[in-house]
PDB file of N, CA and C in Angstrom:
ATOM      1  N   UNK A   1      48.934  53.926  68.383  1.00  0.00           N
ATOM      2  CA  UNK A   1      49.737  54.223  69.558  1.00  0.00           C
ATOM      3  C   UNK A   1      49.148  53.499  70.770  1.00  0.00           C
ATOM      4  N   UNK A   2      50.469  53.030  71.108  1.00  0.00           N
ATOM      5  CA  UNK A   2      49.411  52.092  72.641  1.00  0.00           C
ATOM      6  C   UNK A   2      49.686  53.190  74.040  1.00  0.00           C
ATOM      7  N   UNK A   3      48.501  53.042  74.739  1.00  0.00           N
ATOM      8  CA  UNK A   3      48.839  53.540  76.027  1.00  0.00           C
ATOM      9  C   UNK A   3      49.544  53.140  76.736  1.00  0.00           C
ATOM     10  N   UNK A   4      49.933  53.957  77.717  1.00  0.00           N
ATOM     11  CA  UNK A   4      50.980  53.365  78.708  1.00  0.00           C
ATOM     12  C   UNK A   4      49.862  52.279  79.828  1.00  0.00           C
ATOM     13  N   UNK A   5      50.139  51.540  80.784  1.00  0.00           N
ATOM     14  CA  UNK A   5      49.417  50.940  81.492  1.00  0.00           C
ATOM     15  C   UNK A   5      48.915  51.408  82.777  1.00  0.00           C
ATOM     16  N   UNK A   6      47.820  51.400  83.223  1.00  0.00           N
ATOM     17  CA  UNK A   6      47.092  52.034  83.618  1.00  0.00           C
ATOM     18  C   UNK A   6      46.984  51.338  85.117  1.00  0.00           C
ATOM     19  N   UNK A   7      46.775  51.459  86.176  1.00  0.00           N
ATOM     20  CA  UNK A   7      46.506  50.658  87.353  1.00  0.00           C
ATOM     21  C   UNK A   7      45.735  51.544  88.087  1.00  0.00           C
ATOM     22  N   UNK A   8      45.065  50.702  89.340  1.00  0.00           N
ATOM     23  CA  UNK A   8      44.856  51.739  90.037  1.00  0.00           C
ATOM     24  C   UNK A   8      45.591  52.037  91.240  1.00  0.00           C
ATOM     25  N   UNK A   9      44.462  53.335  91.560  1.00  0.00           N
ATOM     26  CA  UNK A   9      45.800  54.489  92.585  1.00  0.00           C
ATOM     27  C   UNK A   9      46.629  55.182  91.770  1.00  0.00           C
ATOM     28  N   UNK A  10      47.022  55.010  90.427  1.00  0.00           N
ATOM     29  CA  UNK A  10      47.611  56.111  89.571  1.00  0.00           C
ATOM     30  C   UNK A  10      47.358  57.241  89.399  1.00  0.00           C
ATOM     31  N   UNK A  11      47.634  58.060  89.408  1.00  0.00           N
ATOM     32  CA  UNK A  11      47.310  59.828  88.870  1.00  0.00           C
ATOM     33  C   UNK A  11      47.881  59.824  87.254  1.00  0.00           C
ATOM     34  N   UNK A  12      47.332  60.493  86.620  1.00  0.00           N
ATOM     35  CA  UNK A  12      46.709  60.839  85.158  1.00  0.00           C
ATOM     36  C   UNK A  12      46.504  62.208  85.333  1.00  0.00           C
ATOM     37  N   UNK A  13      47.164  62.778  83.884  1.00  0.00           N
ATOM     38  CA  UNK A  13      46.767  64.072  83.456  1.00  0.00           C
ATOM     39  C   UNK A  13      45.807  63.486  81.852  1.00  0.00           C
ATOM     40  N   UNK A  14      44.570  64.197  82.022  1.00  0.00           N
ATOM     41  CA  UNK A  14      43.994  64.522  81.044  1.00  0.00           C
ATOM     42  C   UNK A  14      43.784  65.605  79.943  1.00  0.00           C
ATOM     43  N   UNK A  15      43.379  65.522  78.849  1.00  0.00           N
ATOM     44  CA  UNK A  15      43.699  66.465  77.307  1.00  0.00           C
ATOM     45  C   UNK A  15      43.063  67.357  78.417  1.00  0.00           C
ATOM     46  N   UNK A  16      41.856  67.569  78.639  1.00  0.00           N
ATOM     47  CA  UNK A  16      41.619  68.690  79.212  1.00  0.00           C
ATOM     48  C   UNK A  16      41.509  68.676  80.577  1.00  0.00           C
ATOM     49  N   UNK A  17      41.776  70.643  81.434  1.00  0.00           N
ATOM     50  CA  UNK A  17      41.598  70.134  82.922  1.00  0.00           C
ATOM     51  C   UNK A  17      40.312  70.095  83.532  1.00  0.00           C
ATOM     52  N   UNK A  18      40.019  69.959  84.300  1.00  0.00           N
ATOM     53  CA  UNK A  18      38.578  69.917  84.890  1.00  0.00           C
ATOM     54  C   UNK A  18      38.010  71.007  85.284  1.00  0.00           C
ATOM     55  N   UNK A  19      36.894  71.391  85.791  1.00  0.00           N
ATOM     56  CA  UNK A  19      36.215  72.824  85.660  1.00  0.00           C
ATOM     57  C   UNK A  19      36.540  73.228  87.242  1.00  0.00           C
ATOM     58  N   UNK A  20      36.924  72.520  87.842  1.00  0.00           N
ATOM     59  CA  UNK A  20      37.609  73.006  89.025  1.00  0.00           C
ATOM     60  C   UNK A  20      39.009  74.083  88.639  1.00  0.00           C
ATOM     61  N   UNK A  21      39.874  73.141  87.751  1.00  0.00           N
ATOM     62  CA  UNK A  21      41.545  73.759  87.282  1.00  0.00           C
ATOM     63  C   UNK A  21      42.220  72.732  87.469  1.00  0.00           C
ATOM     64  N   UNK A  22      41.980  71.726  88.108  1.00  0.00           N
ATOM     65  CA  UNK A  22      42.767  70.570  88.702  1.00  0.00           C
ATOM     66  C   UNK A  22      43.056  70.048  86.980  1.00  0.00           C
ATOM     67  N   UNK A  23      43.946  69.493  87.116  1.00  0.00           N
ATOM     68  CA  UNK A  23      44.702  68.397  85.858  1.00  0.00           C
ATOM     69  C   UNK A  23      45.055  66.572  85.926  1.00  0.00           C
ATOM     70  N   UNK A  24      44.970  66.740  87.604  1.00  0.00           N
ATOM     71  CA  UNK A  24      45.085  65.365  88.371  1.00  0.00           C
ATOM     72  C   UNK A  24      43.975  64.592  88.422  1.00  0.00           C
ATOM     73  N   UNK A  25      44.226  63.176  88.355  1.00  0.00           N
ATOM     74  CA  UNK A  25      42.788  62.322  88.404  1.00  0.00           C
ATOM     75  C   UNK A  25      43.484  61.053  89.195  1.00  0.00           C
ATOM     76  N   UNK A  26      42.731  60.529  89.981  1.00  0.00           N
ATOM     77  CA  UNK A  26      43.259  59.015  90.774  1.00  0.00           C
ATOM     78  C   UNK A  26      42.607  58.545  90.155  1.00  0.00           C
ATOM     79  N   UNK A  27      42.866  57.307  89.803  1.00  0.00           N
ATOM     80  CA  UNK A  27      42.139  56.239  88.899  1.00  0.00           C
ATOM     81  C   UNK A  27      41.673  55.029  90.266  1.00  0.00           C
ATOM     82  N   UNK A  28      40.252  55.224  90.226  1.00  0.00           N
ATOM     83  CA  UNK A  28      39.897  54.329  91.661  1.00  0.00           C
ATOM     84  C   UNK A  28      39.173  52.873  91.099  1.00  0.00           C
ATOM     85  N   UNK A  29      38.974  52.966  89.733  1.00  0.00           N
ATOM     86  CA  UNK A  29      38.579  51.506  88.707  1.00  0.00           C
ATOM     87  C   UNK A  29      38.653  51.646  87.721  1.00  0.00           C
ATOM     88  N   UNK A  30      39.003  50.768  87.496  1.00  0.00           N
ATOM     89  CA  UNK A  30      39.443  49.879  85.875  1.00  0.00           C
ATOM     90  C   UNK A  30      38.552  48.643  85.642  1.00  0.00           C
ATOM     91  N   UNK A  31      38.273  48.983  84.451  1.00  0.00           N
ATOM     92  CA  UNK A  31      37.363  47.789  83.733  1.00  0.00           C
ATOM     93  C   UNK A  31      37.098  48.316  82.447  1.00  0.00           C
ATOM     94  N   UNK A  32      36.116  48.084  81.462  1.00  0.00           N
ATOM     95  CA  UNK A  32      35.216  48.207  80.558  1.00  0.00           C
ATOM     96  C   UNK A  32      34.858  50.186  80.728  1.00  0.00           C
ATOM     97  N   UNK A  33      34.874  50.644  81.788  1.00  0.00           N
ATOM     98  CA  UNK A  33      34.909  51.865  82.323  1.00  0.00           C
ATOM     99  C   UNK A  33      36.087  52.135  83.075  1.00  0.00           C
ATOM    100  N   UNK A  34      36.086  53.776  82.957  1.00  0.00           N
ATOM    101  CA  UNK A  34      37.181  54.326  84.440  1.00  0.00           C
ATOM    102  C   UNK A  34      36.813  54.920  85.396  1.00  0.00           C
ATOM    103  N   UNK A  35      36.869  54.939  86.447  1.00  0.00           N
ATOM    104  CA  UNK A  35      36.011  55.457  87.345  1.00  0.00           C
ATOM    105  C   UNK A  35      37.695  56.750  87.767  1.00  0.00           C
ATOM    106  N   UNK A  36      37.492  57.973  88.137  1.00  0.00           N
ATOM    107  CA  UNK A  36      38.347  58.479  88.235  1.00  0.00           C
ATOM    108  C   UNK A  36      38.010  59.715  89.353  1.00  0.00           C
ATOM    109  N   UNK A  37      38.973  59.851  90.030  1.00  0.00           N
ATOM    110  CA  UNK A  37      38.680  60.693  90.996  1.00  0.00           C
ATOM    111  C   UNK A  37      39.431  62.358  90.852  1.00  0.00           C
ATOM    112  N   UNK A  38      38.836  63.756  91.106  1.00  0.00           N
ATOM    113  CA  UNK A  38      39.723  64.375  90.781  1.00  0.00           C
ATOM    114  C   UNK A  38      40.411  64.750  92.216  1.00  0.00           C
ATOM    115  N   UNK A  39      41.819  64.865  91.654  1.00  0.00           N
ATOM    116  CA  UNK A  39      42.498  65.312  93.221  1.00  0.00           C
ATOM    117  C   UNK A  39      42.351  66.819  93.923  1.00  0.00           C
ATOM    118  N   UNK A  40      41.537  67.962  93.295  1.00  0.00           N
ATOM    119  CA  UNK A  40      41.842  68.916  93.776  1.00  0.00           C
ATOM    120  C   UNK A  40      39.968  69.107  94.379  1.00  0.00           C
ATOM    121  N   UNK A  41      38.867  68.747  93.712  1.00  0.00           N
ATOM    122  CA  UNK A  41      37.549  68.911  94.173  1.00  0.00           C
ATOM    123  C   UNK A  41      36.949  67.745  95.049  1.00  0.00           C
ATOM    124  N   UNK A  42      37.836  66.564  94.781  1.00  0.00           N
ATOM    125  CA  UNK A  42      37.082  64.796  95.146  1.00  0.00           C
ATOM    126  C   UNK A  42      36.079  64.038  93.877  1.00  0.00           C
ATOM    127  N   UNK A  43      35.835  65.310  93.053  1.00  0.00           N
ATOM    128  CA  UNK A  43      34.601  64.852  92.054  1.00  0.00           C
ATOM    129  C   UNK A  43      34.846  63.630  91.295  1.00  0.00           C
ATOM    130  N   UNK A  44      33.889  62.889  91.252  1.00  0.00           N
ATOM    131  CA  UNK A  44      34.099  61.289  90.858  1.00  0.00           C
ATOM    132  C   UNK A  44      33.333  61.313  89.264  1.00  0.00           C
ATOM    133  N   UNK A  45      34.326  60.795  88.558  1.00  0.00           N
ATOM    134  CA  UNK A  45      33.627  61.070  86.810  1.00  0.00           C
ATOM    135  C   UNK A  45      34.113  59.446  86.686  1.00  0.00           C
ATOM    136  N   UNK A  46      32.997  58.728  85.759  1.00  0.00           N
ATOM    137  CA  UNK A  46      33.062  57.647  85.020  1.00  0.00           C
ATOM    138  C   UNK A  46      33.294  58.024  83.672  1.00  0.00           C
ATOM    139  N   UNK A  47      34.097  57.167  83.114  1.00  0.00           N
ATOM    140  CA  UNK A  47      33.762  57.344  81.104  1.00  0.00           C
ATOM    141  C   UNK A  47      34.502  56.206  80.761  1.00  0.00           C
ATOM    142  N   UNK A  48      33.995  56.022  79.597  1.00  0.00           N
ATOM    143  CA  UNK A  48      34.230  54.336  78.790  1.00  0.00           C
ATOM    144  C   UNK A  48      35.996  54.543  78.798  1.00  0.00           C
ATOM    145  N   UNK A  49      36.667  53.186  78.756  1.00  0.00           N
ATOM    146  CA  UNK A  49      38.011  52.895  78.318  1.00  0.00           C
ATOM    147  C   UNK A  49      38.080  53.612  77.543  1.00  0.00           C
ATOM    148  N   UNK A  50      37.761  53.264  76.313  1.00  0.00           N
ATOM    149  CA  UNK A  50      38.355  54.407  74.862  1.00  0.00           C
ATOM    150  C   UNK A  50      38.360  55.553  74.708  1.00  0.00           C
ATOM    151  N   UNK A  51      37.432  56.080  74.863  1.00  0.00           N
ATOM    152  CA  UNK A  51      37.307  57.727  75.662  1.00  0.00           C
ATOM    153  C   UNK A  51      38.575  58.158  76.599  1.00  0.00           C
ATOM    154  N   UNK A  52      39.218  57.301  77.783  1.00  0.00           N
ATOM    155  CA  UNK A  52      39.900  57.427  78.828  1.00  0.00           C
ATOM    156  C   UNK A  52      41.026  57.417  78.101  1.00  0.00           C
ATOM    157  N   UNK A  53      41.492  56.547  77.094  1.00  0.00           N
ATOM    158  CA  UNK A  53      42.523  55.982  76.166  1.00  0.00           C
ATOM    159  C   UNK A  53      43.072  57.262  75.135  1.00  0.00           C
ATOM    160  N   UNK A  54      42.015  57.955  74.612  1.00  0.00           N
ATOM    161  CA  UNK A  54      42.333  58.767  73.710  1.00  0.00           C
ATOM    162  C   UNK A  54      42.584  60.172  74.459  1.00  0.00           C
ATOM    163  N   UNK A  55      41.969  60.523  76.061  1.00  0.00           N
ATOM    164  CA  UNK A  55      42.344  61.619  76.668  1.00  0.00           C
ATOM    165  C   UNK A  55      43.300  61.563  77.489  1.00  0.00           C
ATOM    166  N   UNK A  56      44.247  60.637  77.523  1.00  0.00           N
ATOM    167  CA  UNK A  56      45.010  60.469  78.539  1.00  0.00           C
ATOM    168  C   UNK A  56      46.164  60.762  77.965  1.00  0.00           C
ATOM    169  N   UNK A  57      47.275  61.592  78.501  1.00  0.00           N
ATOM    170  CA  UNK A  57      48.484  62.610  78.335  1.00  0.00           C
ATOM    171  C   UNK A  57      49.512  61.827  79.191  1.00  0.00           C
ATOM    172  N   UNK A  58      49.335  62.296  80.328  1.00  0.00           N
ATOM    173  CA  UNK A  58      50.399  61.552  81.266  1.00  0.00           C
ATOM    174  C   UNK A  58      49.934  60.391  82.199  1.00  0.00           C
ATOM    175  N   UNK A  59      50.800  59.936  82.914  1.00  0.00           N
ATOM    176  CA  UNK A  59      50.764  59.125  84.099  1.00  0.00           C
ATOM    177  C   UNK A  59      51.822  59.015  85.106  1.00  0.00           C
ATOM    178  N   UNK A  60      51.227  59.097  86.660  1.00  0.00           N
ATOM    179  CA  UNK A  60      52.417  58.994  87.727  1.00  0.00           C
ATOM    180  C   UNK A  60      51.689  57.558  88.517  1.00  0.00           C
ATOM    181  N   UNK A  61      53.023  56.669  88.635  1.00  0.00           N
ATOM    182  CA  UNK A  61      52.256  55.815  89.695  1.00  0.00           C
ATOM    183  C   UNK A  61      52.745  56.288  90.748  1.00  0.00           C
ATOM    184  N   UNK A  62      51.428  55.886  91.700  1.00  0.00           N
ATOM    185  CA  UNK A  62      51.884  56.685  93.105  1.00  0.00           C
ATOM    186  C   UNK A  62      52.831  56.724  93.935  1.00  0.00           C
ATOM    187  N   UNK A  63      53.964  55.634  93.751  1.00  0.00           N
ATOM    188  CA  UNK A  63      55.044  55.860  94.584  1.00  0.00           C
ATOM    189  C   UNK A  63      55.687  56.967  93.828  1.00  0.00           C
ATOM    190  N   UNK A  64      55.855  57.074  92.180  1.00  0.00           N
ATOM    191  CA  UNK A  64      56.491  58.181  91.427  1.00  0.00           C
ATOM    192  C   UNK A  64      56.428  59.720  92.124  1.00  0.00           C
ATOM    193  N   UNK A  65      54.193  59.814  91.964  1.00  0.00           N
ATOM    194  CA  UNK A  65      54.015  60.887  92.929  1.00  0.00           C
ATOM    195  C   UNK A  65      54.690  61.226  94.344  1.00  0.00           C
ATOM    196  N   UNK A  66      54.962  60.537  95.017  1.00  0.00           N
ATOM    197  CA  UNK A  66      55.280  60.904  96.000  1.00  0.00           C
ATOM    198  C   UNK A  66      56.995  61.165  96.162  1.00  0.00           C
ATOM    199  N   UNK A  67      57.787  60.468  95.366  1.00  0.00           N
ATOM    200  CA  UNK A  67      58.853  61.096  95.223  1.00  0.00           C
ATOM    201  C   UNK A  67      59.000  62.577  94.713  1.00  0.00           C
ATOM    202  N   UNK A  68      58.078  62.925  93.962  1.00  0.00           N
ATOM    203  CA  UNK A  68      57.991  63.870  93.449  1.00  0.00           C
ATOM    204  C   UNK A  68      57.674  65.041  94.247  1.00  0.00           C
ATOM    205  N   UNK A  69      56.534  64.740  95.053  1.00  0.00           N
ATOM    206  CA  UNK A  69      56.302  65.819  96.292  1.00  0.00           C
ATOM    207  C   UNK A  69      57.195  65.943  96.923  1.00  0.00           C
ATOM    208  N   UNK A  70      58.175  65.166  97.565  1.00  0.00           N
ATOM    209  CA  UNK A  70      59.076  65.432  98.754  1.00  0.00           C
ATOM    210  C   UNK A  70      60.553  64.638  98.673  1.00  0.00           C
TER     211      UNK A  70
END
């Protein structure tokens, strides 16, 4: 199964939510790693592509998000 494509500034839901409750992540780099931000604490988590690849559920690109809010 291929992932959908990934950019940054995207929001991502991950398999699991974060120990905050949040489910949202900004994706602030892409490479070899993801650098990901969560939207509800700020907490900044790195983890390898494939790791990121196999936990990743959804995706909004951010203009999507924001239609969505308002």
């Amino acid at each position: 199964m291929r992932t959908p494509p990934v950019r940054e500034g995207d929001l991502v839901a991950l398999r699991k939510p974060h120990a905050c409750g949040a489910n949202r992540w900004r994706v602030v780099q892409l490479g070899a790693d993801v650098r990901l931000v969560c939207t509800r604490c700020q907490r900044r988590v790195l983890m390898p592509r494939d790791e990121f690849d196999r936990r990743l559920r959804e995706r909004w690109q951010e203009d999507e998000h924001e239609e969505m809010d308002g």
